[in-house]
C-alpha atoms as a PDB file:
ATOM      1  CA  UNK A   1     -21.929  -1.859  -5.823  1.00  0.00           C
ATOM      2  CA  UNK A   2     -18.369  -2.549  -4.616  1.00  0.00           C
ATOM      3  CA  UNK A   3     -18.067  -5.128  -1.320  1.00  0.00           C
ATOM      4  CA  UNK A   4     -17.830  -2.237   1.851  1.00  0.00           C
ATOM      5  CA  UNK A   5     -16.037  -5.337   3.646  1.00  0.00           C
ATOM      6  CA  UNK A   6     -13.399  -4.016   1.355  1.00  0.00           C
ATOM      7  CA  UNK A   7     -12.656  -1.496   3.217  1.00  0.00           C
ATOM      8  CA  UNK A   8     -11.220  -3.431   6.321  1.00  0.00           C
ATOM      9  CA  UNK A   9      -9.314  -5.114   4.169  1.00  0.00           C
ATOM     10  CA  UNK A  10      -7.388  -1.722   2.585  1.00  0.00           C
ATOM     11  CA  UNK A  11      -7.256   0.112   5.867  1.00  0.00           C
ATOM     12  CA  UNK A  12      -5.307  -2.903   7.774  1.00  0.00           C
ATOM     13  CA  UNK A  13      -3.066  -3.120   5.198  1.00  0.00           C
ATOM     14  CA  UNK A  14      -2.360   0.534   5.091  1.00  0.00           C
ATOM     15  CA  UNK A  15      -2.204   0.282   8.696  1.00  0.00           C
ATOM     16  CA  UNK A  16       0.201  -2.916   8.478  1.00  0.00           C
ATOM     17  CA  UNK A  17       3.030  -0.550   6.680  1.00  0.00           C
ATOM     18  CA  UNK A  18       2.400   2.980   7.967  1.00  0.00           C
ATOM     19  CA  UNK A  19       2.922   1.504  11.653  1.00  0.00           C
ATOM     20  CA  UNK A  20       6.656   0.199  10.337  1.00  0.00           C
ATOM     21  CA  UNK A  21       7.037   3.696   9.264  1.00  0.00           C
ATOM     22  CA  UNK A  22       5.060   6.370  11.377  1.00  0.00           C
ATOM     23  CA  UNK A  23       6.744   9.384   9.728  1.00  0.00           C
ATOM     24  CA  UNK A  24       5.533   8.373   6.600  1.00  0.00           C
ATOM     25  CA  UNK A  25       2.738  10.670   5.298  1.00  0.00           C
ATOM     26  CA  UNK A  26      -0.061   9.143   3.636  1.00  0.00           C
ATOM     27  CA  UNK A  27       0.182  10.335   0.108  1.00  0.00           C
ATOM     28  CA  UNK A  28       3.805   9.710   0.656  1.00  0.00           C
ATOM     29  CA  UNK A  29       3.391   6.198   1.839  1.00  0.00           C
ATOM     30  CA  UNK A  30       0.321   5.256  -1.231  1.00  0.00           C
ATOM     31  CA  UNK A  31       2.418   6.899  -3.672  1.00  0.00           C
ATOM     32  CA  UNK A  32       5.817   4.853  -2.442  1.00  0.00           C
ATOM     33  CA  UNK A  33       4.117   1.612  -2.252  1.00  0.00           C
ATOM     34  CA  UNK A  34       2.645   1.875  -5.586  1.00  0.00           C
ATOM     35  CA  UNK A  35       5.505   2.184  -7.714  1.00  0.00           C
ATOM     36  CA  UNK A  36       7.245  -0.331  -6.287  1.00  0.00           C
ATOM     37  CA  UNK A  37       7.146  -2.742  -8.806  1.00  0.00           C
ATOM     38  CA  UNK A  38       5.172  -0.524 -12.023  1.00  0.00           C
ATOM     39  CA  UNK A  39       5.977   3.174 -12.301  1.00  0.00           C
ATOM     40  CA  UNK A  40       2.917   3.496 -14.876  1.00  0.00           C
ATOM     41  CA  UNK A  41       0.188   2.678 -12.451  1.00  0.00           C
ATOM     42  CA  UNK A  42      -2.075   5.688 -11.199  1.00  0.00           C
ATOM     43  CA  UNK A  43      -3.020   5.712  -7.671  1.00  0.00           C
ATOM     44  CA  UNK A  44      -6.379   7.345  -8.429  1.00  0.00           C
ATOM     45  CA  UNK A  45      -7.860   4.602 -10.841  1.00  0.00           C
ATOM     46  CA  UNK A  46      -6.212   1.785  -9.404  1.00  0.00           C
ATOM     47  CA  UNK A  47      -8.474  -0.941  -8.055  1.00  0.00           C
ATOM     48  CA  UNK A  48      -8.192  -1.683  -4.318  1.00  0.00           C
ATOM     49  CA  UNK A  49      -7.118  -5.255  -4.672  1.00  0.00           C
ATOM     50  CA  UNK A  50      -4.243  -4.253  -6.512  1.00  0.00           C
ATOM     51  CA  UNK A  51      -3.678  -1.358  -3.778  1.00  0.00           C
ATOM     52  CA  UNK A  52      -4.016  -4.518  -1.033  1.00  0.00           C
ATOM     53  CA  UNK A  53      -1.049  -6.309  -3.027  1.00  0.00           C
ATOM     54  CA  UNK A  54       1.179  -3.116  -3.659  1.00  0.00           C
ATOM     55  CA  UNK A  55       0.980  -2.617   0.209  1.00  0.00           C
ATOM     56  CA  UNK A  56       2.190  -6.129   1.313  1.00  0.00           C
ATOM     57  CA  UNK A  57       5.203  -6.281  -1.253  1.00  0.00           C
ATOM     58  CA  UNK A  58       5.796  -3.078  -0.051  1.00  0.00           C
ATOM     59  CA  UNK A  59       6.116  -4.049   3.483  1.00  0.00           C
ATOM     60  CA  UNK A  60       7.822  -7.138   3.084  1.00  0.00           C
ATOM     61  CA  UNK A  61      10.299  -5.021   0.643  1.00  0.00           C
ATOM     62  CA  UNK A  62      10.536  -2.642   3.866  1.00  0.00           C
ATOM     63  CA  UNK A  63      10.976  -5.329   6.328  1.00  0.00           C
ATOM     64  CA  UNK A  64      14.707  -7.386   3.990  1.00  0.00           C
ATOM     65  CA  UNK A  65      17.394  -7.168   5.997  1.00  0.00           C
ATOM     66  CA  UNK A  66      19.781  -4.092   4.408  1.00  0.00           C
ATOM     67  CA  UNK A  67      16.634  -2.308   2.587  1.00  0.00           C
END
């Protein structure tokens, strides 16, 4: 059985980015954050840790001055 303190974890960090960008919707926010750095990885099978770590280099990405 996965950890449910997981989920915490994943929803703050969605939280963390979709506050920065409010007009964001969620599919459009997931989907941005995940192809970031690899175009190749699926949103559906990807692990939540991974999801966690796509999500902060996406904010701090967001958050360079001139990006």
């Amino acid at each position: 059985m996965r950890d449910p303190a997981r989920i915490d974890q994943v929803l703050a960090a969605i939280r963390e980015v979709w506050v920065d960008d409010p007009d964001s919707r969620l599919g459009q926010l997931l989907v941005n954050a995940m192809r970031t750095t690899d175009p190749g990885l699926d949103l559906f099978t990807v692990e939540d840790t991974v999801l966690v770590r796509k999500l902060a280099s996406f904010a701090r990405l967001r958050r360079r001055p001139g990006a």
